[in-house]
Protein backbone atom coordinates (compact mmCIF):
# COMPACT_ATOMS: atom_id res chain seq x y z
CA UNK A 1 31.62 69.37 -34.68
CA UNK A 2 29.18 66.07 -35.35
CA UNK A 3 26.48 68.53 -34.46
CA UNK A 4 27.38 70.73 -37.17
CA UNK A 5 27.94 68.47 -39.69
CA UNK A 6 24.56 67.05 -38.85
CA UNK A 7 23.33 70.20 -39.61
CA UNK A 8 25.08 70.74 -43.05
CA UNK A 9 23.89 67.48 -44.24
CA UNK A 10 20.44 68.56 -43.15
CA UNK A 11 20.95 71.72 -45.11
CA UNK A 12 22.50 70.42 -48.11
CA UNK A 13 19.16 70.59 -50.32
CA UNK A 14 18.93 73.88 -48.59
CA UNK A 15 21.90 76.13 -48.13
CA UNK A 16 22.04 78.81 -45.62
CA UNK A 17 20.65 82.26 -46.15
CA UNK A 18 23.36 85.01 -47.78
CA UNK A 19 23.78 87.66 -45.03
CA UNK A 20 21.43 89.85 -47.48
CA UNK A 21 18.92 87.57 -48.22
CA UNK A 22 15.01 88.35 -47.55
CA UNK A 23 12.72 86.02 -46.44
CA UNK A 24 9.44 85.65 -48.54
CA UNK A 25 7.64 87.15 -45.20
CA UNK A 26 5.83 90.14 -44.59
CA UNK A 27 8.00 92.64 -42.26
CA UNK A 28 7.38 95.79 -40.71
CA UNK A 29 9.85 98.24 -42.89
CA UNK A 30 12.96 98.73 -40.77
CA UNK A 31 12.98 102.28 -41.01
CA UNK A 32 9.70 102.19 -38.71
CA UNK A 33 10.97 99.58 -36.91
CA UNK A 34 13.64 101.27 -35.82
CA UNK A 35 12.12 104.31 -34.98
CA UNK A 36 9.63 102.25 -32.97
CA UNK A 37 13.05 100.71 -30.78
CA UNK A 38 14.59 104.13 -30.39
CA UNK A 39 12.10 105.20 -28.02
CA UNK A 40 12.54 102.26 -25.79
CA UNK A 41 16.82 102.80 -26.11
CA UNK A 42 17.60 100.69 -29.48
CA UNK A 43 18.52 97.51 -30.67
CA UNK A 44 19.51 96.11 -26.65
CA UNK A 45 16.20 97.34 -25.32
CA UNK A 46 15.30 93.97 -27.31
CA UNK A 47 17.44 91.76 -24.97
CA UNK A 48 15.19 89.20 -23.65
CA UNK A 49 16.92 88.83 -20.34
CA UNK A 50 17.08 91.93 -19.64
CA UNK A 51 15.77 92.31 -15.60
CA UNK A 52 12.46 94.61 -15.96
CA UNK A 53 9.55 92.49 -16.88
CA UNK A 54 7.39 95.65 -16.26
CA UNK A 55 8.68 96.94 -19.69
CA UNK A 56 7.30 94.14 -21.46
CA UNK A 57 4.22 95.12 -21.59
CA UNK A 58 5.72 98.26 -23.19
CA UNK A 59 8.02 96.32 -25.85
CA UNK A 60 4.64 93.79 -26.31
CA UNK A 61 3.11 96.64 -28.09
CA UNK A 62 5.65 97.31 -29.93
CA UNK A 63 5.70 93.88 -31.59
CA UNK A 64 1.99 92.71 -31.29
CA UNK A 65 2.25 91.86 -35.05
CA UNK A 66 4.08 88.94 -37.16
CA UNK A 67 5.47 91.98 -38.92
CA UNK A 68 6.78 93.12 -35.93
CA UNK A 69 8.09 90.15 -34.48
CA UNK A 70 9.86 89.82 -38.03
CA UNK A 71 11.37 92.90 -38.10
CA UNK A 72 13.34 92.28 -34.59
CA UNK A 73 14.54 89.47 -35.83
CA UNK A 74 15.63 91.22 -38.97
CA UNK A 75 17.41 93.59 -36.79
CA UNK A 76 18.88 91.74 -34.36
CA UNK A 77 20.40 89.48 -37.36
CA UNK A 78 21.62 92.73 -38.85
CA UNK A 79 23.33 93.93 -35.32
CA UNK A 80 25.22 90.35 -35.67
CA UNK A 81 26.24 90.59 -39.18
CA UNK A 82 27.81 94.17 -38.08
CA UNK A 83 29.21 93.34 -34.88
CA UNK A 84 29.91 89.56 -34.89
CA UNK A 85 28.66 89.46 -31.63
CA UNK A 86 26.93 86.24 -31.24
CA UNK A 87 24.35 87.33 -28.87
CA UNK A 88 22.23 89.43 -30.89
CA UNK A 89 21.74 86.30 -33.72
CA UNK A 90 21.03 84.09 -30.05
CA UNK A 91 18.32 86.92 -29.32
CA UNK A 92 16.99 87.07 -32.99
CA UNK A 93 16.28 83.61 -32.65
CA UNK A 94 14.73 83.77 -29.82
CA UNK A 95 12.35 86.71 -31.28
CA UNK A 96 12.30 83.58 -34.17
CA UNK A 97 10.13 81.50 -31.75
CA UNK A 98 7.73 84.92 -30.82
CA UNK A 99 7.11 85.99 -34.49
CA UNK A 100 6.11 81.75 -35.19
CA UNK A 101 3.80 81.74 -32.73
CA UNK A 102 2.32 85.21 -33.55
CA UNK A 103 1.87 84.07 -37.07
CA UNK A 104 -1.58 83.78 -37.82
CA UNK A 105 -4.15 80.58 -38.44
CA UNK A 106 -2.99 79.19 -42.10
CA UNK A 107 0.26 80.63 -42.22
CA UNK A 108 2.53 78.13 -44.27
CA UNK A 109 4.16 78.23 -40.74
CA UNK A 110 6.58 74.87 -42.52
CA UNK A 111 8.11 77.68 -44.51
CA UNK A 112 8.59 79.83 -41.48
CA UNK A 113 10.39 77.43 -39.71
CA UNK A 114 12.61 76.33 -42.65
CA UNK A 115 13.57 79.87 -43.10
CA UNK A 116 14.84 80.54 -39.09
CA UNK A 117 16.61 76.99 -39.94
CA UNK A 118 19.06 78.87 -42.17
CA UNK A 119 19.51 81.25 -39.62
CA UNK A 120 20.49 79.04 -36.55
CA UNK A 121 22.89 76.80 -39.48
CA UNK A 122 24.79 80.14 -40.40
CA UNK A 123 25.41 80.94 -36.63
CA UNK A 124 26.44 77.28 -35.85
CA UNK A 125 29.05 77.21 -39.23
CA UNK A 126 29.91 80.85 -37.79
CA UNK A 127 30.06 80.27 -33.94
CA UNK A 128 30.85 76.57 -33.83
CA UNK A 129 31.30 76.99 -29.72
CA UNK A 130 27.65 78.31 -28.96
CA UNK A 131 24.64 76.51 -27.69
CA UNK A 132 22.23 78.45 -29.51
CA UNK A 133 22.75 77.20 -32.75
CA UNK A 134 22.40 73.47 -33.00
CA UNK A 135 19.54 74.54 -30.04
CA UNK A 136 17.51 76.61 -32.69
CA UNK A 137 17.98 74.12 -35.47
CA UNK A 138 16.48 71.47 -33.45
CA UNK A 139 13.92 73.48 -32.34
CA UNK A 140 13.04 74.88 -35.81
CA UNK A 141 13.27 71.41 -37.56
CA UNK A 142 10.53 70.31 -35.09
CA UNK A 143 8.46 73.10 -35.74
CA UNK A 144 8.45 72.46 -39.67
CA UNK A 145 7.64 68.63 -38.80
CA UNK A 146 4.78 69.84 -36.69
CA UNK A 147 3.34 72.33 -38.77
CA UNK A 148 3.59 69.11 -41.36
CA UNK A 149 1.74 67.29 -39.41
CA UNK A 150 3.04 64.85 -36.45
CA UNK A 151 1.83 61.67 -39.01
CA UNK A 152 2.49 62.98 -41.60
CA UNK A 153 6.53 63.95 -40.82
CA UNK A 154 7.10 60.75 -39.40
CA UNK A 155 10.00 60.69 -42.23
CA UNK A 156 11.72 63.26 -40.23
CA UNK A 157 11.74 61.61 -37.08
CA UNK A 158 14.84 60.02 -37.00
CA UNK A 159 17.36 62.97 -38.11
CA UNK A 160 14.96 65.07 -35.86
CA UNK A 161 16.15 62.92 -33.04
CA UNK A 162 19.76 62.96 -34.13
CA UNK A 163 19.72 66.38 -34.07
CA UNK A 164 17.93 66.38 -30.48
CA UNK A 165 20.51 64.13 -29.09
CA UNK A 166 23.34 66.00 -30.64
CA UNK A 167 22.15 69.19 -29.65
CA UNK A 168 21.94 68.02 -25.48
CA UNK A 169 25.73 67.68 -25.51
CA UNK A 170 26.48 71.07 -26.30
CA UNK A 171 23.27 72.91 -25.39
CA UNK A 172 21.92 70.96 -22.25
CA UNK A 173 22.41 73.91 -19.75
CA UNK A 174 20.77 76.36 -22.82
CA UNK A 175 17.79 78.26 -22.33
CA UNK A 176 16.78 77.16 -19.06
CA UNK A 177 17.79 73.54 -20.10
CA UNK A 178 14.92 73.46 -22.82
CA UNK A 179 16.03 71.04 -24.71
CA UNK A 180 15.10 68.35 -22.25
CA UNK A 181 11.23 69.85 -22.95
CA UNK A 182 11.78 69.12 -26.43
CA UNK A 183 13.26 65.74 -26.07
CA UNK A 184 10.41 65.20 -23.94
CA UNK A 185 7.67 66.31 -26.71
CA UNK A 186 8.90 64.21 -28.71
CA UNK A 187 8.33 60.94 -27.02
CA UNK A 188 4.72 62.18 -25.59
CA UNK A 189 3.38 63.08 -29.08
CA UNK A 190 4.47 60.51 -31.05
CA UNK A 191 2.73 57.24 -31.77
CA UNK A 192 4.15 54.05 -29.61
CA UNK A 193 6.99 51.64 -31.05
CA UNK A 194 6.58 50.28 -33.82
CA UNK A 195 5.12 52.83 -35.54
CA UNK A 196 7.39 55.49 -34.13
CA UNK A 197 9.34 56.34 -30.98
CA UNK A 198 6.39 57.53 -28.43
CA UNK A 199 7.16 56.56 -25.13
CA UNK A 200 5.13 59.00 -22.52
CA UNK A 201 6.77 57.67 -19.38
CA UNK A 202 10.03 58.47 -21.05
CA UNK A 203 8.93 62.05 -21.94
CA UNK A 204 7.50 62.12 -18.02
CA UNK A 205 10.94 61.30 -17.33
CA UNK A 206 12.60 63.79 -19.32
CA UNK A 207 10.31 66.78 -17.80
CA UNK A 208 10.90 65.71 -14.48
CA UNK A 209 14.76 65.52 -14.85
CA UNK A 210 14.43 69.56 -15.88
CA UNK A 211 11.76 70.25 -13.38
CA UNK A 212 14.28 72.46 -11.24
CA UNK A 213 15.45 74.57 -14.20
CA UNK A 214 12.27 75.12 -16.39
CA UNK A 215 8.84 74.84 -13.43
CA UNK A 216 9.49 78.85 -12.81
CA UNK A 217 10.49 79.65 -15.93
CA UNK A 218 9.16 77.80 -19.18
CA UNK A 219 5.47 77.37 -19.72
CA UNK A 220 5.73 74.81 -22.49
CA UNK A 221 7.42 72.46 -19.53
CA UNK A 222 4.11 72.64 -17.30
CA UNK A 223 1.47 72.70 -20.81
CA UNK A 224 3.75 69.61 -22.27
CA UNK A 225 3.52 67.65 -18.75
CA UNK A 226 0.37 68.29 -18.70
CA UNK A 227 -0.56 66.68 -21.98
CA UNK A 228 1.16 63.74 -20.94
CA UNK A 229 -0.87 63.37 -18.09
CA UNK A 230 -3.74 64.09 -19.98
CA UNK A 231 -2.78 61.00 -21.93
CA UNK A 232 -1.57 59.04 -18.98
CA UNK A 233 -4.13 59.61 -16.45
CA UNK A 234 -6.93 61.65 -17.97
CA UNK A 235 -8.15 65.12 -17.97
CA UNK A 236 -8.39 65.82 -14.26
CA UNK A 237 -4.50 65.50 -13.71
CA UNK A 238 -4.14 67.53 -17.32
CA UNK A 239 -5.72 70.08 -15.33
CA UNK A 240 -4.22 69.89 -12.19
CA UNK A 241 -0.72 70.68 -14.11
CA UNK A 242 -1.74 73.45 -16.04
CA UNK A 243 -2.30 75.56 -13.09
CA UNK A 244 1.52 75.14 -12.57
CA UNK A 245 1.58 77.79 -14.71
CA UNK A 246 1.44 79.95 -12.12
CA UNK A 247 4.40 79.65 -10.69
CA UNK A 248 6.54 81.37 -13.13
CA UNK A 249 7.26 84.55 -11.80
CA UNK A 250 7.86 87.32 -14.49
CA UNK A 251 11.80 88.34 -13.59
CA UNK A 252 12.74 89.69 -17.20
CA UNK A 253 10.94 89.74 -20.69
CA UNK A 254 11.31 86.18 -21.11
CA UNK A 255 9.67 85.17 -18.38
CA UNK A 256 7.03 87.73 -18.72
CA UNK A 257 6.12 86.34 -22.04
CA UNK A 258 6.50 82.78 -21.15
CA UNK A 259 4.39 83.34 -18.34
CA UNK A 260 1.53 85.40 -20.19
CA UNK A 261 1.86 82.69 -23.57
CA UNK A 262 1.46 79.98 -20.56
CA UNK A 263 -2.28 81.64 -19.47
CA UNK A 264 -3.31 81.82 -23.19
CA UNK A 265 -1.96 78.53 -24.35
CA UNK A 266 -3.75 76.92 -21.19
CA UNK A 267 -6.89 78.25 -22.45
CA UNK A 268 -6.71 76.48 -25.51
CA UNK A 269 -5.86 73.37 -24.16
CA UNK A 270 -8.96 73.82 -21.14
CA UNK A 271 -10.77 74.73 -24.48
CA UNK A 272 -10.00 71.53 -26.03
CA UNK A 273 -10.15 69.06 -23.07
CA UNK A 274 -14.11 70.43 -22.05
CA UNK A 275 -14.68 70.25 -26.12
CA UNK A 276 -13.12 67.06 -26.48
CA UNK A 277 -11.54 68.69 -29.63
CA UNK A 278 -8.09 67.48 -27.80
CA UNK A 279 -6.25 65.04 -30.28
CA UNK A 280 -2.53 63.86 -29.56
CA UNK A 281 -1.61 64.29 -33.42
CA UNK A 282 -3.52 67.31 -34.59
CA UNK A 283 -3.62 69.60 -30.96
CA UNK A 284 -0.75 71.42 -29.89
CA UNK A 285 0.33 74.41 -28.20
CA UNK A 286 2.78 75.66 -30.81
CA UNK A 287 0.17 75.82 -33.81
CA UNK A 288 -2.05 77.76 -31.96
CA UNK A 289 -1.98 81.64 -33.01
CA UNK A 290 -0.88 83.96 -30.18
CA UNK A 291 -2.06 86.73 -31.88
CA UNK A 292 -5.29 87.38 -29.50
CA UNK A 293 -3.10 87.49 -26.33
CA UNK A 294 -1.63 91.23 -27.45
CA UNK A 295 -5.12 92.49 -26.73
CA UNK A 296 -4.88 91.23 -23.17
CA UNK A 297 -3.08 91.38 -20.17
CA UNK A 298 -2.61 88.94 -17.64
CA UNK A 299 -2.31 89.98 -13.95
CA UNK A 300 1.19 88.84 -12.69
CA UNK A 301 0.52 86.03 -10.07
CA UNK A 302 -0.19 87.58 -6.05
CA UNK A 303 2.59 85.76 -4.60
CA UNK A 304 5.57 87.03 -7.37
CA UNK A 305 7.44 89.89 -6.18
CA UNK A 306 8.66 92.01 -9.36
CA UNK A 307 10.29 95.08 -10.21
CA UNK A 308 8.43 98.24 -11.52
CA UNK A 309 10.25 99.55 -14.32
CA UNK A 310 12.75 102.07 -13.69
């Protein structure tokens, strides 16, 4: 409940989206969308667990475009509204995260975030009791500071890391326990005490603690410890991490994307590191477009065993 009203007071400048409101967004029309879903068997083909990471190559084309991406989660919003089932608004913002980071170079990606903000506040006033809520807020709230600017959101920081801290007590075990990777971001990007909270041994800490939950599953865990230890030790152990990459092992559409936005994102950050374009403040993983990796396909790691698609 202190989560929530965290949230509300966040929000209060800001109220949460009307179950018919529009974002200001581009969208595929959902007429087409829908179309596009029926031939892969509707609205729970979109399930991000679901156990056939073979058909996400399939469902990849399907939503290779912001558009796309926002017209899931348009859709999956819509299958909540109608059957109050919380886990289609948990899925729609999951497909929240995809469509940000498909949004292109110079997208007012602050007004992005704010928007899936509203959506993640209406499902924790609606479903006090689920993780995904004050989850999404935090991670959404983060995402507006960062498209901000890490320096220039330093105003944020501390109702940012209320909302972290509130968020871990009722969404620790959440998404692979993610929100330790977040926690952890925040304390390797930020400038040192005084200026701010930075602490890198602390975030080191933090990814450690949910190495055994998130190494085979979330590639922002290995490309975040591996900035730290960029930071820490230099680039050689930056790049030592980042081949951790490859151990995720594509088990359902989740994985299969985290594992194929892990390859790309590495790039960027090899990229950076040999261009020394790498700067703690202005360089990170989640502004960078993943628009290019549609045209692309990553082959799925020799040693993973996974399921054709049925």
């Amino acid at each position: 409940m202190r989560c929530l009203q965290l949230i509300v007071v966040v929000l209060l400048v800001c109220p949460a989206l009307p179950a018919n409101a529009q974002p200001t967004f581009a969208r595929t029309p959902a007429s087409e969308f829908e179309r596009r879903i029926a031939t892969i068997g509707g609205v729970d083909a979109l399930n991000p667990m679901a156990p056939d990471p073979a058909r996400y190559r399939v469902l990849k084309r399907l939503i290779e475009k912001p558009d796309d991406a926002l017209a899931a989660v348009d859709r999956l919003w819509l299958e909540y509204r109608a059957t109050h089932r919380p886990v289609y608004a948990d899925w729609a913002l999951q497909y929240g995260l995809l469509w940000w980071q498909s949004l292109p170079d110079g997208a007012d990606r602050a007004e992005a975030a704010a928007l899936l903000q509203k959506l993640a506040a209406q499902l924790s006033r609606e479903q006090p009791d689920h993780p995904a809520g004050p989850f999404w807020f935090a991670m959404f709230y983060g995402l507006e500071g960062l498209a901000r600017g890490v320096l220039n959101a330093l105003h944020m920081l501390p109702t940012f890391k209320d909302l972290l801290d509130r968020a871990s007590t009722v969404s620790r075990d959440y998404f692979f326990g993610a929100i330790q990777t977040i926690q952890a971001k925040m304390y390797i990007k930020l400038p040192p005490f005084p200026v701010s909270y930075g602490d890198i041994d602390k975030g080191l800490a933090l990814l450690e603690a949910g190495r055994l939950q998130q190494e085979s599953v979330i590639s922002l865990w290995h490309i975040t410890r591996a900035e730290a230890l960029y930071l820490k030790e230099g680039p050689e152990a930056a790049l030592v991490a980042l081949e951790g990459i490859q151990k995720i092992c594509p088990r359902d559409l989740l994985t299969a994307y985290n594992y194929e936005v892990g390859m790309f994102l590495a790039e960027r950050f090899r990229e950076a590191i040999a261009n020394h374009t790498y700067n703690r403040y202005t360089w990170d993983p989640l502004l960078a477009s993943v628009q290019p990796l549609h045209a692309r396909d990553w082959p799925i790691p020799k040693h993973c065993k996974v399921p054709s698609s049925q």
